[in-house]
C-alpha atoms as a PDB file:
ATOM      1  CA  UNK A   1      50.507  73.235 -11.441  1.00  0.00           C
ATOM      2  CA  UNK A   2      48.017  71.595 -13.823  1.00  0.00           C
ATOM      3  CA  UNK A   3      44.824  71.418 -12.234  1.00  0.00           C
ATOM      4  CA  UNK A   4      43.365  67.870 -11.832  1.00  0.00           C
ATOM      5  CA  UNK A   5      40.560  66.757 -14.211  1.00  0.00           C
ATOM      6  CA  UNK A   6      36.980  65.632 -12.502  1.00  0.00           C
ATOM      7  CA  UNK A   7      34.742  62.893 -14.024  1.00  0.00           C
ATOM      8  CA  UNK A   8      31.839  64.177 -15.419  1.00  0.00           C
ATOM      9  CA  UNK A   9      29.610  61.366 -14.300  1.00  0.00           C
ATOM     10  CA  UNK A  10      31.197  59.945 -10.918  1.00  0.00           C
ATOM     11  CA  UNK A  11      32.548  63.409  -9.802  1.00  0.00           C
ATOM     12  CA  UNK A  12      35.855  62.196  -9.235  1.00  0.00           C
ATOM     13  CA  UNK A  13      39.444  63.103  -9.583  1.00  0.00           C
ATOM     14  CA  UNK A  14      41.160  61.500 -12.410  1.00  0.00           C
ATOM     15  CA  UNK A  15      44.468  59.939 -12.176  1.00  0.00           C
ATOM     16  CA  UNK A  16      45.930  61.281 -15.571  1.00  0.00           C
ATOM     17  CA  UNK A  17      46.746  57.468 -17.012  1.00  0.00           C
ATOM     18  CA  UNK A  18      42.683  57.112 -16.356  1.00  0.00           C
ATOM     19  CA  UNK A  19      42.088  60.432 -18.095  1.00  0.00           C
ATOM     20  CA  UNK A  20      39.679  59.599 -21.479  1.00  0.00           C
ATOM     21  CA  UNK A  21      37.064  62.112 -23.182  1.00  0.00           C
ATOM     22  CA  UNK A  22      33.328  62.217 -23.346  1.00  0.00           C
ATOM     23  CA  UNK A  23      32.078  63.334 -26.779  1.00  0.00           C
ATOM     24  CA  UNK A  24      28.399  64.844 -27.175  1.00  0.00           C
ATOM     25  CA  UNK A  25      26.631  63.376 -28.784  1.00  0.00           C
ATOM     26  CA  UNK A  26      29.029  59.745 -29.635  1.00  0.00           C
ATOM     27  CA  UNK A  27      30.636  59.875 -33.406  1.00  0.00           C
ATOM     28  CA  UNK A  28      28.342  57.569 -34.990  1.00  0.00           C
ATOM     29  CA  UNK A  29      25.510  59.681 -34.938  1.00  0.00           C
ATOM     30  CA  UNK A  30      27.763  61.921 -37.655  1.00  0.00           C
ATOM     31  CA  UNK A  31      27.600  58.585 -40.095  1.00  0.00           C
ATOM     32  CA  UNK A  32      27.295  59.948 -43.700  1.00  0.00           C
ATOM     33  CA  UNK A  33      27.770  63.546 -42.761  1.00  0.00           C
ATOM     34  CA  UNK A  34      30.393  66.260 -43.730  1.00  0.00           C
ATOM     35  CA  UNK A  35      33.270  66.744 -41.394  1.00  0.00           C
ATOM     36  CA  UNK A  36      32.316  70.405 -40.428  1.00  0.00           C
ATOM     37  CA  UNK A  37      29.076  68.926 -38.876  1.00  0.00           C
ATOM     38  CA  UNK A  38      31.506  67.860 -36.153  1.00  0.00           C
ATOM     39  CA  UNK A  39      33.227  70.729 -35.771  1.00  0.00           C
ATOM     40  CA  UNK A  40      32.650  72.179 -32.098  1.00  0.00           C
ATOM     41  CA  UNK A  41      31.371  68.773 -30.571  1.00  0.00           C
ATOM     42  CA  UNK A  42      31.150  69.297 -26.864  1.00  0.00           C
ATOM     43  CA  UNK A  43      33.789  66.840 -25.124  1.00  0.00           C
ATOM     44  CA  UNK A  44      33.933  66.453 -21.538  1.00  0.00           C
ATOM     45  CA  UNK A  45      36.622  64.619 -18.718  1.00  0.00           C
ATOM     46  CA  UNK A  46      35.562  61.017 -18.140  1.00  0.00           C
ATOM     47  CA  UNK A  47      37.577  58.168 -15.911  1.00  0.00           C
ATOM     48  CA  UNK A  48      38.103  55.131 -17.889  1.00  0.00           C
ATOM     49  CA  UNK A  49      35.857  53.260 -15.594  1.00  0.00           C
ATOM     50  CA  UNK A  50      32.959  55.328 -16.737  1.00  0.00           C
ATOM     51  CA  UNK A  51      33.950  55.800 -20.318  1.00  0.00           C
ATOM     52  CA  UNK A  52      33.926  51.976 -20.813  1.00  0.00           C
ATOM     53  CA  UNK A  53      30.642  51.928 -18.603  1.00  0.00           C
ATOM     54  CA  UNK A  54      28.455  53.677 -21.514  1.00  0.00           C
ATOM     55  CA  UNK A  55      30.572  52.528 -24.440  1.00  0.00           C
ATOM     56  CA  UNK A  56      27.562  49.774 -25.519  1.00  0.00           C
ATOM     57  CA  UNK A  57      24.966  52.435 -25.424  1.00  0.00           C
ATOM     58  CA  UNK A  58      26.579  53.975 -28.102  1.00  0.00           C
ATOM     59  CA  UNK A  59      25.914  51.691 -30.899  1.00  0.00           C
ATOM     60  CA  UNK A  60      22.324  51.006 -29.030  1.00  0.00           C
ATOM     61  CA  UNK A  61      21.047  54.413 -29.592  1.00  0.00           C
ATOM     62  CA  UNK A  62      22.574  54.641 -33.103  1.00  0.00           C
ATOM     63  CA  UNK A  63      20.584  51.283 -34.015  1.00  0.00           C
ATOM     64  CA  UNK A  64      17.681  52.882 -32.674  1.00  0.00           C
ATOM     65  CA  UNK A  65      18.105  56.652 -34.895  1.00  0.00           C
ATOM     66  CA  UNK A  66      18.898  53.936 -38.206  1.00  0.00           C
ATOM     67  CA  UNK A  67      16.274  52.053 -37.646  1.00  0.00           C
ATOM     68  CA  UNK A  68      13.154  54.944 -37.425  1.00  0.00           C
ATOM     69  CA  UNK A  69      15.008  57.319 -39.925  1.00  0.00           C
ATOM     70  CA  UNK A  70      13.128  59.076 -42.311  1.00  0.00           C
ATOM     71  CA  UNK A  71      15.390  61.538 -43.382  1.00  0.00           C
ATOM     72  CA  UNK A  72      17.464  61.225 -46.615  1.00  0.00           C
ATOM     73  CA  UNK A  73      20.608  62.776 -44.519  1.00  0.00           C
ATOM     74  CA  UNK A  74      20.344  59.636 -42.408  1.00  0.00           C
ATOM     75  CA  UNK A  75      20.460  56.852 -44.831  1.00  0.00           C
ATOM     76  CA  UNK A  76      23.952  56.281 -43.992  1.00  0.00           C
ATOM     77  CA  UNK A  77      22.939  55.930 -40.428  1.00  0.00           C
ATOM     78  CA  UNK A  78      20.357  53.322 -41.205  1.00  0.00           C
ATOM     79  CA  UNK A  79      22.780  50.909 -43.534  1.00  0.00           C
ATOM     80  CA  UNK A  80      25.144  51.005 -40.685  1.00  0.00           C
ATOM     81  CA  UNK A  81      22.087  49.755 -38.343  1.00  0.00           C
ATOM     82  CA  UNK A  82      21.756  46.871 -40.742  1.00  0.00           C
ATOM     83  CA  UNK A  83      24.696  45.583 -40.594  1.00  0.00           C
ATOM     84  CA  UNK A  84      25.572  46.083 -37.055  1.00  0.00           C
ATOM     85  CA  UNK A  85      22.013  44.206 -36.589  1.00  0.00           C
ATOM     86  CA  UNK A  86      22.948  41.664 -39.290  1.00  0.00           C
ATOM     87  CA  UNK A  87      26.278  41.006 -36.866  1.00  0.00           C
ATOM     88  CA  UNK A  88      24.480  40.191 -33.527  1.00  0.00           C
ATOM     89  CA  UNK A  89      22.458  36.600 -32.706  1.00  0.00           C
ATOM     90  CA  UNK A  90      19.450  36.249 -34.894  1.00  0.00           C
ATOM     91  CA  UNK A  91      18.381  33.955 -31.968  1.00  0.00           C
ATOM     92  CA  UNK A  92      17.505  37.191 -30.388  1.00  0.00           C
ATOM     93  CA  UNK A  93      15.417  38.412 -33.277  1.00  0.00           C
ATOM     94  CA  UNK A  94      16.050  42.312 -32.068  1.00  0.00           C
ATOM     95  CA  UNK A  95      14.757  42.685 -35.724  1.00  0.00           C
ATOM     96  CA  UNK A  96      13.066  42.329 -39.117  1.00  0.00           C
ATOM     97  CA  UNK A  97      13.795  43.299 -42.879  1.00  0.00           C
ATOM     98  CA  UNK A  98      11.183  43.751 -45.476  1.00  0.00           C
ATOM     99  CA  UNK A  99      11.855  42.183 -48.862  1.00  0.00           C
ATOM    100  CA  UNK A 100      13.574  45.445 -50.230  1.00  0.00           C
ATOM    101  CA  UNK A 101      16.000  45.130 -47.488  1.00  0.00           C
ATOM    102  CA  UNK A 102      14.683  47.990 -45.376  1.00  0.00           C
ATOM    103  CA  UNK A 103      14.532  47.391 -41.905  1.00  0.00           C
ATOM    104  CA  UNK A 104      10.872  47.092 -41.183  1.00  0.00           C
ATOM    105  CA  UNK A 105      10.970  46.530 -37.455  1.00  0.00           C
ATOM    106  CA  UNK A 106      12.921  46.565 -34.113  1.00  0.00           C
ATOM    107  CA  UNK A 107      13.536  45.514 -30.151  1.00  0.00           C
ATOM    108  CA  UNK A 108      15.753  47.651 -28.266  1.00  0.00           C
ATOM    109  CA  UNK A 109      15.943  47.552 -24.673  1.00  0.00           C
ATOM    110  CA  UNK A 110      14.368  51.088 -23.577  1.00  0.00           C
ATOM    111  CA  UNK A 111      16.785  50.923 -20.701  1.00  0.00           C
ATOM    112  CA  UNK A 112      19.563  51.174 -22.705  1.00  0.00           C
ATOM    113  CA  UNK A 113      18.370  53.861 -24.466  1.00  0.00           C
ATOM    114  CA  UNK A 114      17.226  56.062 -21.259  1.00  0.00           C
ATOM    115  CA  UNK A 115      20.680  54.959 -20.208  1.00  0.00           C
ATOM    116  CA  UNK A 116      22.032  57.389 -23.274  1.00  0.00           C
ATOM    117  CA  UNK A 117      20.122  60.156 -22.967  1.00  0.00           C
ATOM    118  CA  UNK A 118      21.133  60.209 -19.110  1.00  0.00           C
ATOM    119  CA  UNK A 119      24.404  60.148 -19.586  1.00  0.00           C
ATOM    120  CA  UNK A 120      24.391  63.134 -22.452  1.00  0.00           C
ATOM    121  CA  UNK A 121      22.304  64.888 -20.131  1.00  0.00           C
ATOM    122  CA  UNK A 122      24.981  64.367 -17.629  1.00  0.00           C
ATOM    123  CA  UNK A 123      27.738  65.274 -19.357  1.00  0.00           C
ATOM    124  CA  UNK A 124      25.847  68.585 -20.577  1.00  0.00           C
ATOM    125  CA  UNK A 125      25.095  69.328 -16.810  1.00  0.00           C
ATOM    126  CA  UNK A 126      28.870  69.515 -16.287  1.00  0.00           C
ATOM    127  CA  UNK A 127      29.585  71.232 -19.191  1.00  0.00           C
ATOM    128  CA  UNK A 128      27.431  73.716 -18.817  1.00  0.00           C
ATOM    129  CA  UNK A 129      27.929  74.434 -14.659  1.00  0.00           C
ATOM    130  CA  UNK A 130      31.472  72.577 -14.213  1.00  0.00           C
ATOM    131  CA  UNK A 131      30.447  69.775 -11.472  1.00  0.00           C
ATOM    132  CA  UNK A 132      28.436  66.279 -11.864  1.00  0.00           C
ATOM    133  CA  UNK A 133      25.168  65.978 -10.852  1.00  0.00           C
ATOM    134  CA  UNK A 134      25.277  63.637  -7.605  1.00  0.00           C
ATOM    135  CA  UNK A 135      23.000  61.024  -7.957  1.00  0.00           C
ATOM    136  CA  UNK A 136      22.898  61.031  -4.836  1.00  0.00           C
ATOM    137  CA  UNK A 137      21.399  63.835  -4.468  1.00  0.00           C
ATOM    138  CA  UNK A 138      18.604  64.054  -7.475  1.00  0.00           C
ATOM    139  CA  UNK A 139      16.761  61.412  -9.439  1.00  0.00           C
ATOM    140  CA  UNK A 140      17.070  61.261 -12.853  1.00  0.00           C
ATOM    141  CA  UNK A 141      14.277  60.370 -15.503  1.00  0.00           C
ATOM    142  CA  UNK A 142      13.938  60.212 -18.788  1.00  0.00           C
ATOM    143  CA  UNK A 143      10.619  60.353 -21.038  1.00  0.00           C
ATOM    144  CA  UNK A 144      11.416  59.261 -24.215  1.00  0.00           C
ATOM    145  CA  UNK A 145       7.713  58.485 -25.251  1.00  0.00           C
ATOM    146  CA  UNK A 146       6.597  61.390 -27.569  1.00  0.00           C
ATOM    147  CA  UNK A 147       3.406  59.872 -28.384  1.00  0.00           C
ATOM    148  CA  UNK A 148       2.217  59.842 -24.511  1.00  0.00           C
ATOM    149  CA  UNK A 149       3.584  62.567 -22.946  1.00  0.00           C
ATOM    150  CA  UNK A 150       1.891  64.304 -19.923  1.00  0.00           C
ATOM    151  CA  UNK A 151       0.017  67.655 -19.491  1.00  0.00           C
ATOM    152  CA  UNK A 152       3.066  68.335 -16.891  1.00  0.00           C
ATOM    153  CA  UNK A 153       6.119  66.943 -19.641  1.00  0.00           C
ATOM    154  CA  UNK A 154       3.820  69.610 -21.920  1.00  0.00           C
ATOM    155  CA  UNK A 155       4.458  72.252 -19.842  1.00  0.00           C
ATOM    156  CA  UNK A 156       7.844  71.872 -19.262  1.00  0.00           C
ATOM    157  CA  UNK A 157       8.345  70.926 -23.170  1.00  0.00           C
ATOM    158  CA  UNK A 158       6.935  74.739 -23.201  1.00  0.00           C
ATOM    159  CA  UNK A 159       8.940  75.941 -20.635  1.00  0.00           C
ATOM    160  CA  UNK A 160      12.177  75.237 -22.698  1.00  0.00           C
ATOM    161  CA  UNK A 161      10.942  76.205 -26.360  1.00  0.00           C
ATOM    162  CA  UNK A 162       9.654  79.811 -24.574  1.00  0.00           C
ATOM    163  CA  UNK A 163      11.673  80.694 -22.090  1.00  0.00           C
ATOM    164  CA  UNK A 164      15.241  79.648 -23.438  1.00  0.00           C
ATOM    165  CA  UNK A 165      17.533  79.608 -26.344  1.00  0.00           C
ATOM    166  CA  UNK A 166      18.708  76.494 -27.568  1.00  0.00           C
ATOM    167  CA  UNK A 167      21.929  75.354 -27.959  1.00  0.00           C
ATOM    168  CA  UNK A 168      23.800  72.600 -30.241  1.00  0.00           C
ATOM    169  CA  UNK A 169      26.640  70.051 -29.924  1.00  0.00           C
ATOM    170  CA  UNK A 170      28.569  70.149 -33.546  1.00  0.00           C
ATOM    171  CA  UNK A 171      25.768  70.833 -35.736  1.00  0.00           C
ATOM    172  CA  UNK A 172      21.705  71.446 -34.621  1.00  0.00           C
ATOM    173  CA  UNK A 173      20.949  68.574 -37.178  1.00  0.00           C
ATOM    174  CA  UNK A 174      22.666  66.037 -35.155  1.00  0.00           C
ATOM    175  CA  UNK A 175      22.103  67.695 -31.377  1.00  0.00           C
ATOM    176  CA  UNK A 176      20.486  70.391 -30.042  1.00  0.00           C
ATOM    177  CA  UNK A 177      19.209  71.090 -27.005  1.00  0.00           C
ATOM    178  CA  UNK A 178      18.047  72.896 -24.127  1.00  0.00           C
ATOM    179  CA  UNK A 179      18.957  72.527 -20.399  1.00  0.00           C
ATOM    180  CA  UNK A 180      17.525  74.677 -17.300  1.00  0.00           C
ATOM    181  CA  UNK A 181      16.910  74.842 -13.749  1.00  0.00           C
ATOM    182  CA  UNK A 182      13.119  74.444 -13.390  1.00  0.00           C
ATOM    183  CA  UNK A 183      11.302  77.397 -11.741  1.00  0.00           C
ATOM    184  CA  UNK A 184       7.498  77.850 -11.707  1.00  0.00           C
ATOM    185  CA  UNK A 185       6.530  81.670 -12.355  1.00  0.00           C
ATOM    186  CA  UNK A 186       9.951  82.153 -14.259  1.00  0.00           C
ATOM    187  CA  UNK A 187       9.340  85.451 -16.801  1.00  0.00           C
ATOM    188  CA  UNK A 188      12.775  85.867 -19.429  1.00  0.00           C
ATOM    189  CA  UNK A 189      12.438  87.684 -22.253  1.00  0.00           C
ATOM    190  CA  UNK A 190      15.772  87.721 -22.806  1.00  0.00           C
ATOM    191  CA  UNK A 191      16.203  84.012 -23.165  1.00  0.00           C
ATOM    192  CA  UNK A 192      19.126  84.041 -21.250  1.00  0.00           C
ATOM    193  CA  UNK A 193      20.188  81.036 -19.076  1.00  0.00           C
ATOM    194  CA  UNK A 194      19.346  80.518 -15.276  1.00  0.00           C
ATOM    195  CA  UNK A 195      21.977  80.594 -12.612  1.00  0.00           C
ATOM    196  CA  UNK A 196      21.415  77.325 -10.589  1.00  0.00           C
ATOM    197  CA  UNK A 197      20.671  78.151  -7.009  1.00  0.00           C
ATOM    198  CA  UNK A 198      22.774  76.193  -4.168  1.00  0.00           C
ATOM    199  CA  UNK A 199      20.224  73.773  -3.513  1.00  0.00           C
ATOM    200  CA  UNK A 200      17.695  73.732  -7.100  1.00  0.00           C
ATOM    201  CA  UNK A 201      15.203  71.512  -6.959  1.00  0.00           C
ATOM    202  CA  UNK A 202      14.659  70.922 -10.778  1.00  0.00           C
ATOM    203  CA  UNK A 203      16.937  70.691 -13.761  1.00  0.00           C
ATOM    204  CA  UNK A 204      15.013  70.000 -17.147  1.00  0.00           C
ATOM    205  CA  UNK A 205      16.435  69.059 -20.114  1.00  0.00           C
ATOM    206  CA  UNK A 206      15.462  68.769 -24.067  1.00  0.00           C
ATOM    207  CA  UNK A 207      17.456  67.140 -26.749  1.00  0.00           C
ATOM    208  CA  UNK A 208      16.391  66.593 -30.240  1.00  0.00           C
ATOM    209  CA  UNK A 209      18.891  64.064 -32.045  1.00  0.00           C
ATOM    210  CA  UNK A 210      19.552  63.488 -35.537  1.00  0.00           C
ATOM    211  CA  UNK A 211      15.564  65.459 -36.349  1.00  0.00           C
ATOM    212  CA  UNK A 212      14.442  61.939 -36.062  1.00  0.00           C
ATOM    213  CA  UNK A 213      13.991  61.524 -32.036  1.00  0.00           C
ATOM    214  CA  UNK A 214      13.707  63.755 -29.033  1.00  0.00           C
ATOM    215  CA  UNK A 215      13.451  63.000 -25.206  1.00  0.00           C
ATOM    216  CA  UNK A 216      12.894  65.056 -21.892  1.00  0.00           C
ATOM    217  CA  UNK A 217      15.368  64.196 -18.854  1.00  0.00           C
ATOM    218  CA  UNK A 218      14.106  65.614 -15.568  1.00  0.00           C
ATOM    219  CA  UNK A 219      16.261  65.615 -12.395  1.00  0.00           C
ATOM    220  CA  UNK A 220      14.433  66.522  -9.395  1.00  0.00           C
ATOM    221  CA  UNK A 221      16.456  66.770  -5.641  1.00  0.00           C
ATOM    222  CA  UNK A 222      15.272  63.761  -3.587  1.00  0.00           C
ATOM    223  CA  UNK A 223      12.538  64.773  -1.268  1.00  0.00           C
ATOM    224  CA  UNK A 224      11.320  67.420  -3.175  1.00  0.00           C
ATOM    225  CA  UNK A 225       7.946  66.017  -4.873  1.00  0.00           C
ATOM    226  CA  UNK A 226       7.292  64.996  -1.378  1.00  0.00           C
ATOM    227  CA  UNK A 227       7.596  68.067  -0.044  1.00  0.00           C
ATOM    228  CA  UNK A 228       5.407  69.166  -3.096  1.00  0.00           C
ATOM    229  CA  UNK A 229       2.524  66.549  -1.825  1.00  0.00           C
ATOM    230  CA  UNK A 230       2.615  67.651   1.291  1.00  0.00           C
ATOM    231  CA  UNK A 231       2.561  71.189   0.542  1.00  0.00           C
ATOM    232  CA  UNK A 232      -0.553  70.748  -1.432  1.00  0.00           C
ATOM    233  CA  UNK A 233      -2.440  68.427   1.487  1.00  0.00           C
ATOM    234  CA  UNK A 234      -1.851  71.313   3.931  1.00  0.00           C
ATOM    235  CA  UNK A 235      -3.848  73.793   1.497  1.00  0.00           C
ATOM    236  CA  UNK A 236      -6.508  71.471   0.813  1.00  0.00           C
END
């Protein structure tokens, strides 16, 4: 008996006419690259409902790597910006071109984008362990502000790069990442991954897309930083 497919970001059984895949990262990121950069892209189970749910973040995030590339390798990102950009309501003035028709600035709803790397980090999380995260269950941010990030987003940064190996979705130029339980006092020379506990308090995760953008997603079990806080009072 074939065994029944679970959603990667709502948990739940599929019915196989609502059966659709995830890909990690979305296709359009591999604009103006060979086809063996794709090779090995990490796919997961998704419901239509949910599929369709994220679709518009797709083409977000992809306006977003076109329009702060620097690299050569994306240039064929960065014309595809322009004329998806070129296509929307100028009313909206989401943008500018300079007068050698390079786009020379952008608004992007940040939501949208912490919307993306949530659901990548998401579908990692079940790759990677074989259930969804329940929302329910853990809060999810994202930090997507590399110019301002913490002493503690530092440390955890650190945590990652030291601790772990990292992996990659098709090809390490487009995606590669990290993703770990969180555990203070953790010593692995080996670089091998954690086994989640029952009932972990912290996942962390880093992803580096395209070399032109990077953001940490934190999920941390609801209750827990106030257990932390009150933890801390009680030794004061």
């Amino acid at each position: 008996m074939k065994k029944q497919q679970i959603c990667y970001n709502c948990g739940n059984p599929i019915d196989e006419k609502e059966l659709t895949k995830e890909h990690v990262p979305a296709k359009n990121l591999f604009e103006g690259y060979d086809e063996k950069y794709k090779v090995n892209r990490i796919t997961v189970a998704a419901c239509l409902k949910c599929n369709g749910e994220y679709s518009p973040t797709d083409e977000d995030f992809r306006n977003m790597i076109g329009a702060i590339a620097k690299r050569k390798e994306n240039n064929a990102i960065a014309e595809k910006t322009k004329r998806s950009l070129l296509r929307k309501d100028p009313q909206k003035q989401t943008f500018s071109i300079d007068n050698i028709g390079k786009i020379s600035g952008i608004t992007l709803n940040e939501i949208t984008v912490e919307q993306y790397h949530k659901k990548n980090f998401k579908a990692l999380f079940f790759d990677k362990y074989g259930r969804a995260i329940d929302e329910n269950e853990y809060d999810i941010y994202v930090n997507i502000d590399e110019d301002d990030w913490s002493h503690a987003t530092l440390g955890i940064l650190g945590y990652l790069k030291d601790l772990f190996k990292r992996f990659k979705s098709g090809h390490e130029d487009i995606l590669n990442y990290s993703l770990q339980p969180f555990r203070l006092g953790v010593t692995n020379p080996s670089q091998d991954d954690l086994q989640p506990d029952e009932n972990e308090n912290m996942f962390v995760g880093f992803f580096e897309y395209n070399k032109e953008h990077a953001s940490l997603v934190i999920a941390v079990r609801k209750g827990y930083l106030e257990e932390l806080k009150l933890k801390r009072a009680g030794n004061k």
